[in-house]
N, C-alpha and C. Protein backbone atom coordinates (compact mmCIF):
# COMPACT_ATOMS: atom_id res chain seq x y z
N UNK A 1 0.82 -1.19 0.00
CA UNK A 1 0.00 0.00 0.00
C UNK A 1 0.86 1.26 0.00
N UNK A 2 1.89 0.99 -0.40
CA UNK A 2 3.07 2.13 -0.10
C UNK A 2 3.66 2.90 1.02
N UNK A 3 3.22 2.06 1.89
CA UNK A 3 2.96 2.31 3.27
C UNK A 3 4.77 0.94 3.75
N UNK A 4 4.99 1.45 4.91
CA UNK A 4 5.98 0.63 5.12
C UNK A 4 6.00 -0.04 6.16
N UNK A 5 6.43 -0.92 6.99
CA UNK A 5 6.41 -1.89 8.08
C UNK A 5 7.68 -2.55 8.43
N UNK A 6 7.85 -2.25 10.15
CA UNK A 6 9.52 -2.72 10.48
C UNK A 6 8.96 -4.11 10.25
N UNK A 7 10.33 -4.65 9.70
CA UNK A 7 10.28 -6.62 9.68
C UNK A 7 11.96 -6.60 10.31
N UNK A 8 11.52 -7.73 11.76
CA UNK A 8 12.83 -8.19 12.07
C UNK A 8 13.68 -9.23 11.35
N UNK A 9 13.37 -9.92 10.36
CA UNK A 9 13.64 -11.08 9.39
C UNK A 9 13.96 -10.41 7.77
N UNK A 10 15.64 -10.25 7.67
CA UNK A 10 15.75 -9.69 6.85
C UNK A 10 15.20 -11.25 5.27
N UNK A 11 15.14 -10.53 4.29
CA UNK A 11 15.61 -11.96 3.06
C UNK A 11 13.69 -11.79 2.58
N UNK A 12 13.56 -12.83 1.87
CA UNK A 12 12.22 -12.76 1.10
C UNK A 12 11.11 -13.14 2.35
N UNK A 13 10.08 -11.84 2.38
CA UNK A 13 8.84 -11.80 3.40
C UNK A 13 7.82 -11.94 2.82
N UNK A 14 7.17 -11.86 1.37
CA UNK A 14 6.01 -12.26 0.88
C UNK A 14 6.34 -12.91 -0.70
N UNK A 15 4.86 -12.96 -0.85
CA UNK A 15 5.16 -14.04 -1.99
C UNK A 15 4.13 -13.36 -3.51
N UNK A 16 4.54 -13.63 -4.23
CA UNK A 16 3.40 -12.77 -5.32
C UNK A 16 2.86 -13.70 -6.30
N UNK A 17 1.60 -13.91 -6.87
CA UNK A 17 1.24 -14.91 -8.14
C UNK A 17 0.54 -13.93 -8.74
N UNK A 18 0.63 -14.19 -10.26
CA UNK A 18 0.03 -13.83 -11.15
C UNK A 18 -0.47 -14.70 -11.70
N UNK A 19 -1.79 -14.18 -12.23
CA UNK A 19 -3.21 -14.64 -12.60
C UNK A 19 -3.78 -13.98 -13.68
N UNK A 20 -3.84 -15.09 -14.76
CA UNK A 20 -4.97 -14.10 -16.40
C UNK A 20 -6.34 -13.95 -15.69
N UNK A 21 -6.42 -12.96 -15.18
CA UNK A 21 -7.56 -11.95 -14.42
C UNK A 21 -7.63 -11.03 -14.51
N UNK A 22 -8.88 -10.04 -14.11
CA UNK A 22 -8.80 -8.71 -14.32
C UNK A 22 -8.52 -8.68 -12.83
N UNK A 23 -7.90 -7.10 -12.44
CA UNK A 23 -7.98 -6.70 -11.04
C UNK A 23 -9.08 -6.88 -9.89
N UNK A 24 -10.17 -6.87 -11.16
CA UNK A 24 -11.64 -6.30 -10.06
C UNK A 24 -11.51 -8.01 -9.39
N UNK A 25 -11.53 -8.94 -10.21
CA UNK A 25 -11.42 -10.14 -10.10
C UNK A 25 -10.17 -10.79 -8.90
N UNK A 26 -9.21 -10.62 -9.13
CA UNK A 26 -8.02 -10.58 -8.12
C UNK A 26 -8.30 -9.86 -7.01
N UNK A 27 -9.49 -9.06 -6.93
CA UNK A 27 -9.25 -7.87 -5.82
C UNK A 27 -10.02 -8.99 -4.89
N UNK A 28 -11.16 -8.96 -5.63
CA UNK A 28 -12.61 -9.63 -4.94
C UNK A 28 -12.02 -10.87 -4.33
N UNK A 29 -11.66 -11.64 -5.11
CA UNK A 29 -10.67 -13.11 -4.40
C UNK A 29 -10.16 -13.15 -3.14
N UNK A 30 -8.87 -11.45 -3.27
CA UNK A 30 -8.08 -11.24 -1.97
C UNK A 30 -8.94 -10.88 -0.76
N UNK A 31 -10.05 -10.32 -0.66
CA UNK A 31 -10.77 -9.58 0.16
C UNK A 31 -11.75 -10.68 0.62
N UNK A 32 -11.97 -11.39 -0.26
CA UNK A 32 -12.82 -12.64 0.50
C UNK A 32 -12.36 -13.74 1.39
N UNK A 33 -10.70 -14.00 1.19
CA UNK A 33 -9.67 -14.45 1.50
C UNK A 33 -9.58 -14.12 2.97
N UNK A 34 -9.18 -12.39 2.92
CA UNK A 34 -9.16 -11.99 4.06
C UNK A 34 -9.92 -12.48 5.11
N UNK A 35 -11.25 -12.10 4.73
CA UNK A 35 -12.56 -11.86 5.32
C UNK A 35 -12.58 -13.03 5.50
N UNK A 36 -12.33 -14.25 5.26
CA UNK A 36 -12.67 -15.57 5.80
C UNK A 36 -11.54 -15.95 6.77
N UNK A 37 -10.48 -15.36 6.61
CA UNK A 37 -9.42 -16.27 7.51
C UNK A 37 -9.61 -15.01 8.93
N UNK A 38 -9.87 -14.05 8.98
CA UNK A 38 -9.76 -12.84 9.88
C UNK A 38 -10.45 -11.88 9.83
N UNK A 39 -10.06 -10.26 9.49
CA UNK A 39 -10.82 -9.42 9.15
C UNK A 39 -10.29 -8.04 8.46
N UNK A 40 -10.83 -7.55 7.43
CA UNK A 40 -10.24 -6.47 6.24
C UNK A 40 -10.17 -5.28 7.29
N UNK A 41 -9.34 -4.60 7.61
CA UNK A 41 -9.30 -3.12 8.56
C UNK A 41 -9.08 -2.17 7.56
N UNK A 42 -8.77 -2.13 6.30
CA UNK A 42 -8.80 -0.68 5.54
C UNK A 42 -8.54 -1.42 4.02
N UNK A 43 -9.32 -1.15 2.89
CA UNK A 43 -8.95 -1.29 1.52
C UNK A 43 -8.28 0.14 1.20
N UNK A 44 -7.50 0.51 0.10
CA UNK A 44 -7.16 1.76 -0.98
C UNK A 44 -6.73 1.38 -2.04
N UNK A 45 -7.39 2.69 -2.66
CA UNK A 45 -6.76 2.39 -3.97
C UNK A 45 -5.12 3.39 -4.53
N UNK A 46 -4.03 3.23 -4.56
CA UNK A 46 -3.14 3.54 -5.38
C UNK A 46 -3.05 4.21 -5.99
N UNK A 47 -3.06 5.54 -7.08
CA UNK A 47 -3.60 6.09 -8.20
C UNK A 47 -1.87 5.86 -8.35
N UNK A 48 -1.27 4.95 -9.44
CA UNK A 48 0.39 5.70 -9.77
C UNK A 48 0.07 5.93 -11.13
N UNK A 49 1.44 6.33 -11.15
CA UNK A 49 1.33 7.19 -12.90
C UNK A 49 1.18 5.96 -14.24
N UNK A 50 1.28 5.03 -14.16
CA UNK A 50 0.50 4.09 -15.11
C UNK A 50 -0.95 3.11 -14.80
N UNK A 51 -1.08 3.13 -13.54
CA UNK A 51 -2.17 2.44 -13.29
C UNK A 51 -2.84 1.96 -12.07
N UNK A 52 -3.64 1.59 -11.80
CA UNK A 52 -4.78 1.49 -10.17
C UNK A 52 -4.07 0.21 -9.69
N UNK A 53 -3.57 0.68 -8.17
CA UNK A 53 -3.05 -0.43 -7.46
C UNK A 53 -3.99 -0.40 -6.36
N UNK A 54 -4.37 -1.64 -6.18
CA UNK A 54 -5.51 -1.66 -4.63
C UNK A 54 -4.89 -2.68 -3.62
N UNK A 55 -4.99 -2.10 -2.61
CA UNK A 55 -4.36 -2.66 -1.45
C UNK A 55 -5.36 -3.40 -0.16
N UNK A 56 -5.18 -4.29 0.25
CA UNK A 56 -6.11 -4.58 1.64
C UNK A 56 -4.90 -4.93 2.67
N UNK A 57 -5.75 -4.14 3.63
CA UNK A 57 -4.86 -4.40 5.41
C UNK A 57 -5.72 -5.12 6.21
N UNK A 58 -4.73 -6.16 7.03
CA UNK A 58 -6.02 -7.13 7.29
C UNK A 58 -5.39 -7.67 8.41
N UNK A 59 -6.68 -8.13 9.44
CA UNK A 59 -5.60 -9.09 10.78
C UNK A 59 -5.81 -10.22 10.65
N UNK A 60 -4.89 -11.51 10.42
CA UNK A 60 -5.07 -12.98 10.68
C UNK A 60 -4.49 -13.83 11.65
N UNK A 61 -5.40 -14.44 12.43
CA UNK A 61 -4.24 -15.24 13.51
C UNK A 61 -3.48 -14.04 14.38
N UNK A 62 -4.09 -12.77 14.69
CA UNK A 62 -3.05 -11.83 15.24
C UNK A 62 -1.79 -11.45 14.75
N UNK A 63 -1.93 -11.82 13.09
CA UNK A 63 -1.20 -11.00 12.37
C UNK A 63 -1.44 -9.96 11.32
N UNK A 64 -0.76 -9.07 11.01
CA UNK A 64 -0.91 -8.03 10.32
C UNK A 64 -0.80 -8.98 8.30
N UNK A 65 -1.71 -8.45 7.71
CA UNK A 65 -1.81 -8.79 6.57
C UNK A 65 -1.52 -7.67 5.81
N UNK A 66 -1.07 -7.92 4.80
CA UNK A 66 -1.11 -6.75 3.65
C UNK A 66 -1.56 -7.56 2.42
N UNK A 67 -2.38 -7.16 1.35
CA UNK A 67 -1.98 -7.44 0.14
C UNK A 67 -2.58 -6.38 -1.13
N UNK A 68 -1.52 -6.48 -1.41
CA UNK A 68 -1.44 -5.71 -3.11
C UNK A 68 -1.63 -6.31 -4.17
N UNK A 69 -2.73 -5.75 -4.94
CA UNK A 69 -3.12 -5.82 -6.09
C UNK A 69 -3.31 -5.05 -7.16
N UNK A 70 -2.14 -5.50 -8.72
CA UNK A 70 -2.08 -4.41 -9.71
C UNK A 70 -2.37 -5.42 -10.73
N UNK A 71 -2.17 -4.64 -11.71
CA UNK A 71 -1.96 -5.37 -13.11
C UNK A 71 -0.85 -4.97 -13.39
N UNK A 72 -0.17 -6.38 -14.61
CA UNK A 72 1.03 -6.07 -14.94
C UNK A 72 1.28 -6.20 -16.35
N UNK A 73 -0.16 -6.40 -16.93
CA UNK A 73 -0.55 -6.14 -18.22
C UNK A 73 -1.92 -5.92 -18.51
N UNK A 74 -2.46 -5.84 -19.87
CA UNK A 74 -3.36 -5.62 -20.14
C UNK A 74 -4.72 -6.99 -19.72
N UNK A 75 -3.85 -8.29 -19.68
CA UNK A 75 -4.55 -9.68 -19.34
C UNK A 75 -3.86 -10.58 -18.34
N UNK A 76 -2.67 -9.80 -17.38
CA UNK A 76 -2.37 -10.30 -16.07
C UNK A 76 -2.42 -9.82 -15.02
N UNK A 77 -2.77 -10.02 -13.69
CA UNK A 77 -2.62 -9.09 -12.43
C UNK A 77 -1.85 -10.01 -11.46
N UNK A 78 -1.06 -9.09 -10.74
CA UNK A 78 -0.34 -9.72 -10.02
C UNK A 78 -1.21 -9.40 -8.31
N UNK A 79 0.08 -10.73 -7.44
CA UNK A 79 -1.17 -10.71 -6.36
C UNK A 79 0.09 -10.62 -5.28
N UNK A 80 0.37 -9.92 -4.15
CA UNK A 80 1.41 -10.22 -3.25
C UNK A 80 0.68 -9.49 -2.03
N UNK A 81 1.36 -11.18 -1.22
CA UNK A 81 0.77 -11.45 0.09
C UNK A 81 1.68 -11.20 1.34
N UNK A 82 1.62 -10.40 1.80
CA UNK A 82 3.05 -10.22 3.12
C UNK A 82 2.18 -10.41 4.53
N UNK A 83 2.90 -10.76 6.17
CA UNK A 83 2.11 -11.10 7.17
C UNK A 83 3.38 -10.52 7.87
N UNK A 84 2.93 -9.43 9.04
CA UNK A 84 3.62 -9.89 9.91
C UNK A 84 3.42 -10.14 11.42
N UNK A 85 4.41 -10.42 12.39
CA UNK A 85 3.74 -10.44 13.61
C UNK A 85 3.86 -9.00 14.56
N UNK A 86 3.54 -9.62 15.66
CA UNK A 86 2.83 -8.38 16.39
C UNK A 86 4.56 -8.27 16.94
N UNK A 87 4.96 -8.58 16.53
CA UNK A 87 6.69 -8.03 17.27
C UNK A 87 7.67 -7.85 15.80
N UNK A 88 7.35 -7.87 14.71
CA UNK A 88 7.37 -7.28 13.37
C UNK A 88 8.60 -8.78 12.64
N UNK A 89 8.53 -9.38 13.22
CA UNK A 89 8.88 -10.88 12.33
C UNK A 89 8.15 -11.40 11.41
N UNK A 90 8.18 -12.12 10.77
CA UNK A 90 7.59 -12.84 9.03
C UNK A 90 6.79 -13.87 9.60
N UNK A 91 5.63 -14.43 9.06
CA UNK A 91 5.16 -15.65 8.91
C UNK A 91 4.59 -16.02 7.77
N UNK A 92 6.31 -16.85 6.88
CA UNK A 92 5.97 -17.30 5.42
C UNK A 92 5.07 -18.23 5.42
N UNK A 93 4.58 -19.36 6.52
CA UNK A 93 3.24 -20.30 6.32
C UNK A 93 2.12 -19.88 5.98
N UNK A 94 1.78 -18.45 6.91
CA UNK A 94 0.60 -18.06 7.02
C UNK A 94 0.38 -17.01 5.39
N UNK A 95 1.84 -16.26 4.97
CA UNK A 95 1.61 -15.86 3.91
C UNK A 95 1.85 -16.97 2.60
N UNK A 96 2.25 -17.66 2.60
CA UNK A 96 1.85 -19.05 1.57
C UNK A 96 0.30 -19.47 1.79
N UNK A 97 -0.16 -19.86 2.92
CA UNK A 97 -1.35 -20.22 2.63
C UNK A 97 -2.07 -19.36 1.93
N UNK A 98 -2.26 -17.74 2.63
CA UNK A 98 -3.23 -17.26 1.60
C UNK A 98 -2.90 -16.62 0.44
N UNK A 99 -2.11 -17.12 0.09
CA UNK A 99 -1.33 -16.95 -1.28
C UNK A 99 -2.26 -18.19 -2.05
N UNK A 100 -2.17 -19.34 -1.61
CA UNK A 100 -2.61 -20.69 -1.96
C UNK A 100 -4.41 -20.36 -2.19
N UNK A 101 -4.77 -20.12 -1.04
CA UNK A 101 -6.06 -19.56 -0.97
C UNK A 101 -6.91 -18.87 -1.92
N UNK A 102 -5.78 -17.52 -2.19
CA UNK A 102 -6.03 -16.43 -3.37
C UNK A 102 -6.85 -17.74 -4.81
N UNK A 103 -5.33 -17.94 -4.57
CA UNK A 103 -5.40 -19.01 -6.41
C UNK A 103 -6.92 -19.50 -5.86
N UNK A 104 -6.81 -20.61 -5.28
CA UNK A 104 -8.10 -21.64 -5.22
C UNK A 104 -8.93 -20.73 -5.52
N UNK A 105 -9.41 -19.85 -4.60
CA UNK A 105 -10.54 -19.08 -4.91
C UNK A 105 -10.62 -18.47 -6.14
N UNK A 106 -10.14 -17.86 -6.85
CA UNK A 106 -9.91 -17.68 -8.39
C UNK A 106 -10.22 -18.91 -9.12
N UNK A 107 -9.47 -20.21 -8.70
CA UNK A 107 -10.15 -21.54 -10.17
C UNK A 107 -11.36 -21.54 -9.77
N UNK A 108 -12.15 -21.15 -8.36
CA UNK A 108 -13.29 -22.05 -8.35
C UNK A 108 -14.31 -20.84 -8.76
N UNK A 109 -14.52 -19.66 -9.65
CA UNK A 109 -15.01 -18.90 -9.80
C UNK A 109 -15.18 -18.86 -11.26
């Protein structure tokens, strides 16, 4: 969300998939995602100088969620999932799963 967050765990903290989807489609996925594992505390939208990035902030398991959603073409959007904890360390399980999640929910739609 362009927004920044201390992480005590330096090296790779989230994970990103891309999907032949539109955004609105990727958005709706991530937010339902949320909303089922925890709860959405703020969506925005992005305005940058080529195109609409939408963001959701979210708590799961008493962790902080982020995820970002753009397009990275005209027929792909990308999806990246970051978590952290309440003492600003990583939890790559919890951001793999709803990384995993995202997708499923996308084939089954």
């Amino acid at each position: 969300n362009d927004r920044h967050a201390f992480a005590l765990s330096p090296g790779k903290d989230k994970f990103e998939g891309r999907y032949e989807r539109s955004v609105a489609q990727v958005y709706a996925a991530s937010v339902d995602v949320v909303k089922r594992n925890g709860a959405v505390e703020r969506e925005t939208n992005i305005n940058t100088s080529t195109n609409l990035v939408k963001s959701i902030e979210g708590k799961v398991n008493n962790r902080k969620v982020w995820v970002r959603v753009e397009p990275v073409d005209a027929n792909v959007t990308s999806v990246k999932v970051q978590v952290r904890t309440k003492g600003g360390g990583t939890d790559l399980v919890l951001t793999q799963e709803l990384q995993k999640q995202i997708a499923i929910e996308l084939a089954t739609r």
